[in-house]
PDB file of N, CA and C in Angstrom:
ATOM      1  N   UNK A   1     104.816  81.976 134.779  1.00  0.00           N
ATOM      2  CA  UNK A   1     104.307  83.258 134.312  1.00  0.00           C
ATOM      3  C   UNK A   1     103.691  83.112 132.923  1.00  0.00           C
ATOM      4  N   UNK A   2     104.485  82.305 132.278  1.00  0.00           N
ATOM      5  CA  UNK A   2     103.779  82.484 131.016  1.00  0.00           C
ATOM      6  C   UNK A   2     102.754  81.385 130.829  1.00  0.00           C
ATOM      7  N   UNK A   3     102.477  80.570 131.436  1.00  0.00           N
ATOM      8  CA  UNK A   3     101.193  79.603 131.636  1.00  0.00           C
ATOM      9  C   UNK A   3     100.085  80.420 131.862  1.00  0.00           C
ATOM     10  N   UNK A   4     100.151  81.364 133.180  1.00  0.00           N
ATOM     11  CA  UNK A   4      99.342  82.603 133.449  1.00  0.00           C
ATOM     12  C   UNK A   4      98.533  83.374 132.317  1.00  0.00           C
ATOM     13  N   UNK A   5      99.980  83.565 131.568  1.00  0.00           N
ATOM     14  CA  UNK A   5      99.401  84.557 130.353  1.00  0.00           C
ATOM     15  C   UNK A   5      98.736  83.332 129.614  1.00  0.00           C
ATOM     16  N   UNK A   6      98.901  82.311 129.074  1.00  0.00           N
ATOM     17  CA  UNK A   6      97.787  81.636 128.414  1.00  0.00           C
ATOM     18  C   UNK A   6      96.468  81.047 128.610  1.00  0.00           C
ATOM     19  N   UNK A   7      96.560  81.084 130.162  1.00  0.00           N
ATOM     20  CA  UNK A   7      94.915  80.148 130.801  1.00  0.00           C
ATOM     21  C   UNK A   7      94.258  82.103 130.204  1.00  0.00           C
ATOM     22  N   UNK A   8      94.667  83.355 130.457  1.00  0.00           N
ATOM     23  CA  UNK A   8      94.086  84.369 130.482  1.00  0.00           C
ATOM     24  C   UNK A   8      93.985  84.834 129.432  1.00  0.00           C
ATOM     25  N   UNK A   9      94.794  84.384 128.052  1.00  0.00           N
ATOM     26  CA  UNK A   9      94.795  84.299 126.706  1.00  0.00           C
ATOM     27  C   UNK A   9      93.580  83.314 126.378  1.00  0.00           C
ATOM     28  N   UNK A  10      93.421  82.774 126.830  1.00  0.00           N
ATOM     29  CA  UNK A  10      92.333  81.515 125.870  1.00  0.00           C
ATOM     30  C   UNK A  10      91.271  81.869 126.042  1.00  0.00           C
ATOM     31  N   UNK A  11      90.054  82.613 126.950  1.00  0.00           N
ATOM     32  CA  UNK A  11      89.146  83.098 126.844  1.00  0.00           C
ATOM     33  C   UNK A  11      89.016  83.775 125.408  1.00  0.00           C
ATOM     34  N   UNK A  12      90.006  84.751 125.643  1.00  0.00           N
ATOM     35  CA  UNK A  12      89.755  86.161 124.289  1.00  0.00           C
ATOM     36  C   UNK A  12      90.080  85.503 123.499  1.00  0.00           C
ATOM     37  N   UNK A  13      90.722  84.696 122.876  1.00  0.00           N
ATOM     38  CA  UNK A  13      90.899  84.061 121.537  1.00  0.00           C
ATOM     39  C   UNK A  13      89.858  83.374 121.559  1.00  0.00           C
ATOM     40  N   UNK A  14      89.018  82.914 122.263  1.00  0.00           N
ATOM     41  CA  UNK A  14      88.135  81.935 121.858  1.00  0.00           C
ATOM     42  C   UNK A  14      86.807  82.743 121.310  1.00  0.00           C
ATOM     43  N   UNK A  15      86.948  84.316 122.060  1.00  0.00           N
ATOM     44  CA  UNK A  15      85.761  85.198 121.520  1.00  0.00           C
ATOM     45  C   UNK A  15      86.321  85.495 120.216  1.00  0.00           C
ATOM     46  N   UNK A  16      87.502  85.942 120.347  1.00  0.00           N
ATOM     47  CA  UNK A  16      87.742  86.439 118.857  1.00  0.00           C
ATOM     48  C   UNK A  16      87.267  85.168 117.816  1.00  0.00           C
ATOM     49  N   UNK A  17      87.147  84.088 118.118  1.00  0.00           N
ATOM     50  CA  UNK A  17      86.712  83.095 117.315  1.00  0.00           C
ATOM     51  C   UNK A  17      85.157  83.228 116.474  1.00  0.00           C
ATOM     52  N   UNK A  18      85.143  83.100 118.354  1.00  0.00           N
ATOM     53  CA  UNK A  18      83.525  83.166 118.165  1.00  0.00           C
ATOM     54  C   UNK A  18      82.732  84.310 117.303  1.00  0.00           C
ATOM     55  N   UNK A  19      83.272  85.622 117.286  1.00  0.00           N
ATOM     56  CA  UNK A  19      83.275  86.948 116.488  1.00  0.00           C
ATOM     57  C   UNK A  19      83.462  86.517 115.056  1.00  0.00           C
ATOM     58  N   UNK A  20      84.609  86.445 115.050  1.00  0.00           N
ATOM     59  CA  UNK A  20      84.895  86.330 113.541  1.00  0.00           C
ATOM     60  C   UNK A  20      84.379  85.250 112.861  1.00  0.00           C
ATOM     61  N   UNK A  21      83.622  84.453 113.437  1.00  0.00           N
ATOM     62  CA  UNK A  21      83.376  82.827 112.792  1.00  0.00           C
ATOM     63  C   UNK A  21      81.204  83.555 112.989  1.00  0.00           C
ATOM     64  N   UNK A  22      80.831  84.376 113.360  1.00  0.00           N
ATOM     65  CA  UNK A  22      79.993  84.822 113.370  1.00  0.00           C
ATOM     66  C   UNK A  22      79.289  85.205 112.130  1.00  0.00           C
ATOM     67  N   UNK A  23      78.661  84.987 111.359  1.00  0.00           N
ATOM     68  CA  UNK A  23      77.824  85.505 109.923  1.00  0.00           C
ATOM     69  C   UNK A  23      77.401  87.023 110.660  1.00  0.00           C
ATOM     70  N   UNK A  24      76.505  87.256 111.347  1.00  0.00           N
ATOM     71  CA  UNK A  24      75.583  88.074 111.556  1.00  0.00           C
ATOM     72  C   UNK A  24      76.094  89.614 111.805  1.00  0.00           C
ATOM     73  N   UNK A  25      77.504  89.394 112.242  1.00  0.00           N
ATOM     74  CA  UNK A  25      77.831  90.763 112.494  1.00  0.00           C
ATOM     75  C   UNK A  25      78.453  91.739 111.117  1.00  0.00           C
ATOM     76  N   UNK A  26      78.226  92.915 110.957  1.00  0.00           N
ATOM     77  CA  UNK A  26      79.566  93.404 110.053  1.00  0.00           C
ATOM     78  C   UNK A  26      80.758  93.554 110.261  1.00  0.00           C
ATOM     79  N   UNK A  27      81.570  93.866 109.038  1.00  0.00           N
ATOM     80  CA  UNK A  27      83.025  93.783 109.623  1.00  0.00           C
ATOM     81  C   UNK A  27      83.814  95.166 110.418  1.00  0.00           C
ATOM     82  N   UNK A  28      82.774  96.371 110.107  1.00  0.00           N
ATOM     83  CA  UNK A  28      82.569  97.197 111.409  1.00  0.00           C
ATOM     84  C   UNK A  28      82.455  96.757 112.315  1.00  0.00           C
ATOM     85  N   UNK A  29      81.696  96.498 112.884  1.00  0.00           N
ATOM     86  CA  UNK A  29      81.069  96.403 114.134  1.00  0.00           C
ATOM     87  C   UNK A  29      82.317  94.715 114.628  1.00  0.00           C
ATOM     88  N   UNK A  30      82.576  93.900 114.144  1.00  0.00           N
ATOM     89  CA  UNK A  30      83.798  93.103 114.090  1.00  0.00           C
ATOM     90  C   UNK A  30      84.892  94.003 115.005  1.00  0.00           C
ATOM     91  N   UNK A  31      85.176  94.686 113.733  1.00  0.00           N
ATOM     92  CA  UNK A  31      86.702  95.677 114.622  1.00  0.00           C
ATOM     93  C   UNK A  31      86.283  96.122 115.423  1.00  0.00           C
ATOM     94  N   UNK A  32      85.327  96.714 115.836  1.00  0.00           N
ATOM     95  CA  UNK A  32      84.859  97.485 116.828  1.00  0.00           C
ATOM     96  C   UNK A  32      84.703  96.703 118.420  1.00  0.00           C
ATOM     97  N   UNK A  33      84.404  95.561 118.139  1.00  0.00           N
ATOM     98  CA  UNK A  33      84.228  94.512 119.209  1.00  0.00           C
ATOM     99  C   UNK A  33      85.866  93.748 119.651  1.00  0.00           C
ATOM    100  N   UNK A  34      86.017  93.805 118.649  1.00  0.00           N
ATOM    101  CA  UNK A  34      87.644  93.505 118.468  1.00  0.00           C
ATOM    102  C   UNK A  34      88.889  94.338 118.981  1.00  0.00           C
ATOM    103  N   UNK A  35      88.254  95.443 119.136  1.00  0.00           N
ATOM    104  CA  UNK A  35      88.721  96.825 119.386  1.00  0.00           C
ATOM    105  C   UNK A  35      88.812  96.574 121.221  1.00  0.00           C
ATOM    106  N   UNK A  36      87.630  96.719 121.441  1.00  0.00           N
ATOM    107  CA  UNK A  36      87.227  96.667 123.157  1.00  0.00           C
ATOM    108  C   UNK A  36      87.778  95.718 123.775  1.00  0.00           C
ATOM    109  N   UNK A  37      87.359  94.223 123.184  1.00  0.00           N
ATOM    110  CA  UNK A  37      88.167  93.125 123.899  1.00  0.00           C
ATOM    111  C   UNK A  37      89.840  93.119 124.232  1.00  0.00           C
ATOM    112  N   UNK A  38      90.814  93.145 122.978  1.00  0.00           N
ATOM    113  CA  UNK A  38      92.198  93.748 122.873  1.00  0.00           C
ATOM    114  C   UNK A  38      92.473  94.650 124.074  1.00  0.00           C
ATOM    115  N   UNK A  39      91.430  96.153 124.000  1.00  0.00           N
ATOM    116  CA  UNK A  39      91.819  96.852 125.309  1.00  0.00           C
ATOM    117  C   UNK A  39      91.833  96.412 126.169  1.00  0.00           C
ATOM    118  N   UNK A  40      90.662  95.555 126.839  1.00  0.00           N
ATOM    119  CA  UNK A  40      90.463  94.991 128.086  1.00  0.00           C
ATOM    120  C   UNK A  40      91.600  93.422 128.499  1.00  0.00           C
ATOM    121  N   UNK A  41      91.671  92.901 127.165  1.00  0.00           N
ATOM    122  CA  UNK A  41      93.123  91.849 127.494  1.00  0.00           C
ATOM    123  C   UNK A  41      94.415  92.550 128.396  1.00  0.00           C
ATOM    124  N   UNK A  42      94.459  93.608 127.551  1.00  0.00           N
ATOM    125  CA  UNK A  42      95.849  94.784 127.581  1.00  0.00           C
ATOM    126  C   UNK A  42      95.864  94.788 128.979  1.00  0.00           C
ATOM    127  N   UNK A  43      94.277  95.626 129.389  1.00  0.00           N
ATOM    128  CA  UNK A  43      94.481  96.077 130.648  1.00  0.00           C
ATOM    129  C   UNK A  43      94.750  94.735 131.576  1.00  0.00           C
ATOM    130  N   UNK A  44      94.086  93.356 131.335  1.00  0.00           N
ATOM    131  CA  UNK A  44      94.101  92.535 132.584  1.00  0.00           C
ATOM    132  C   UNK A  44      95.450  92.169 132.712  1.00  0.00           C
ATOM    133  N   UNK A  45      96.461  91.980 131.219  1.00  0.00           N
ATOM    134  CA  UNK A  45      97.859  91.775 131.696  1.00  0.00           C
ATOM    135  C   UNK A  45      98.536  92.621 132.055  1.00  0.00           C
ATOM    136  N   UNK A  46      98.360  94.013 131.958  1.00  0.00           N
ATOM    137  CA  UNK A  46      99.480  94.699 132.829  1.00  0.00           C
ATOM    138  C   UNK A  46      98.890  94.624 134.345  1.00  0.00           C
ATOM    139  N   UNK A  47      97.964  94.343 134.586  1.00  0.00           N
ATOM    140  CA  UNK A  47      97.286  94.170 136.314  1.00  0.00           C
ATOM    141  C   UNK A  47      98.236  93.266 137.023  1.00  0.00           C
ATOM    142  N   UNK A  48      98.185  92.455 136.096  1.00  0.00           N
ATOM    143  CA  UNK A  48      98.489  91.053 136.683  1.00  0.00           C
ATOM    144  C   UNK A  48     100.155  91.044 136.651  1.00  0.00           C
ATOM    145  N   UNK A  49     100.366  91.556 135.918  1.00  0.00           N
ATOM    146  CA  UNK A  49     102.041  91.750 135.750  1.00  0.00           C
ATOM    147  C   UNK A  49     102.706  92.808 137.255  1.00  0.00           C
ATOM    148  N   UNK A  50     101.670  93.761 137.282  1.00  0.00           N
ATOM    149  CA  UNK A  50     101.902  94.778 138.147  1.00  0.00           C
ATOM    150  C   UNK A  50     101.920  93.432 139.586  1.00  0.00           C
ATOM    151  N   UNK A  51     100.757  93.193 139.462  1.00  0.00           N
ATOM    152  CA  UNK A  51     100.368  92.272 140.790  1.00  0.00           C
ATOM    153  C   UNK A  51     101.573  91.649 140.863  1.00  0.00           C
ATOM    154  N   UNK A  52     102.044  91.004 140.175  1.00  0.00           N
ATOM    155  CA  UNK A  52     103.332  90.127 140.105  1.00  0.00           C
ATOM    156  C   UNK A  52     104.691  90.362 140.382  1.00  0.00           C
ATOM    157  N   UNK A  53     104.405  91.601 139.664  1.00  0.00           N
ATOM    158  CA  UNK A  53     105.704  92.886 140.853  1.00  0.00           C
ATOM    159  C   UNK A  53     105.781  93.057 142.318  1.00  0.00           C
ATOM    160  N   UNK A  54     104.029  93.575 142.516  1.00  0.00           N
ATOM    161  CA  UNK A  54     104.454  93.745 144.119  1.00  0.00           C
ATOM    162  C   UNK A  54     104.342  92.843 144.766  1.00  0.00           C
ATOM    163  N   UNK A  55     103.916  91.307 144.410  1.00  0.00           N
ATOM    164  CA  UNK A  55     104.217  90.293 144.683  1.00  0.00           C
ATOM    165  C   UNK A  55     106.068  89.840 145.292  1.00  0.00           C
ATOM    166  N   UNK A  56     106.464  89.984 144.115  1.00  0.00           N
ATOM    167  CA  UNK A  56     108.186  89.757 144.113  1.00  0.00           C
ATOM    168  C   UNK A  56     108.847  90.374 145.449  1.00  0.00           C
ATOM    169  N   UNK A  57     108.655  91.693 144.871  1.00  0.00           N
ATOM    170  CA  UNK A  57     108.902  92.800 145.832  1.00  0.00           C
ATOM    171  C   UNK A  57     108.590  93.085 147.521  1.00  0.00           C
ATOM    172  N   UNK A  58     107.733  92.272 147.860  1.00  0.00           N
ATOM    173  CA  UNK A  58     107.173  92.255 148.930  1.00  0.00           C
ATOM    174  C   UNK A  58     107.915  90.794 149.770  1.00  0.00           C
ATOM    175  N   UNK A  59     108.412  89.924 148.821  1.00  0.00           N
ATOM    176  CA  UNK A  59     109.035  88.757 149.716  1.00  0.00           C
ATOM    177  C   UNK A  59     110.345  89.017 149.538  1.00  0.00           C
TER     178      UNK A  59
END
């Protein structure tokens, strides 16, 4: 499970990299991007957690 969470962790850290290691953006528009990605992490691990429930639950 928790291997899971890191192959699906390493994408977004690698944007957050890529973001913050970025000159061109402001640091608005930073949080703001920073903002969206975070949500969308959030949402893919409780999916997958859920999935993993009715996974269990079903055998």
């Amino acid at each position: 499970m928790k291997k899971l969470y890191l192959l699906l962790s390493l994408p977004f850290i690698l944007v957050f990299l890529g973001i913050f290691l970025s000159q061109s953006l402001s640091i608005s528009e930073k949080l703001v991007i920073t903002g969206l990605i975070s949500a969308v992490w959030v949402a893919v691990l409780i999916a997958t957690e859920d999935i993993y429930k009715i996974n269990a639950t079903n055998q």
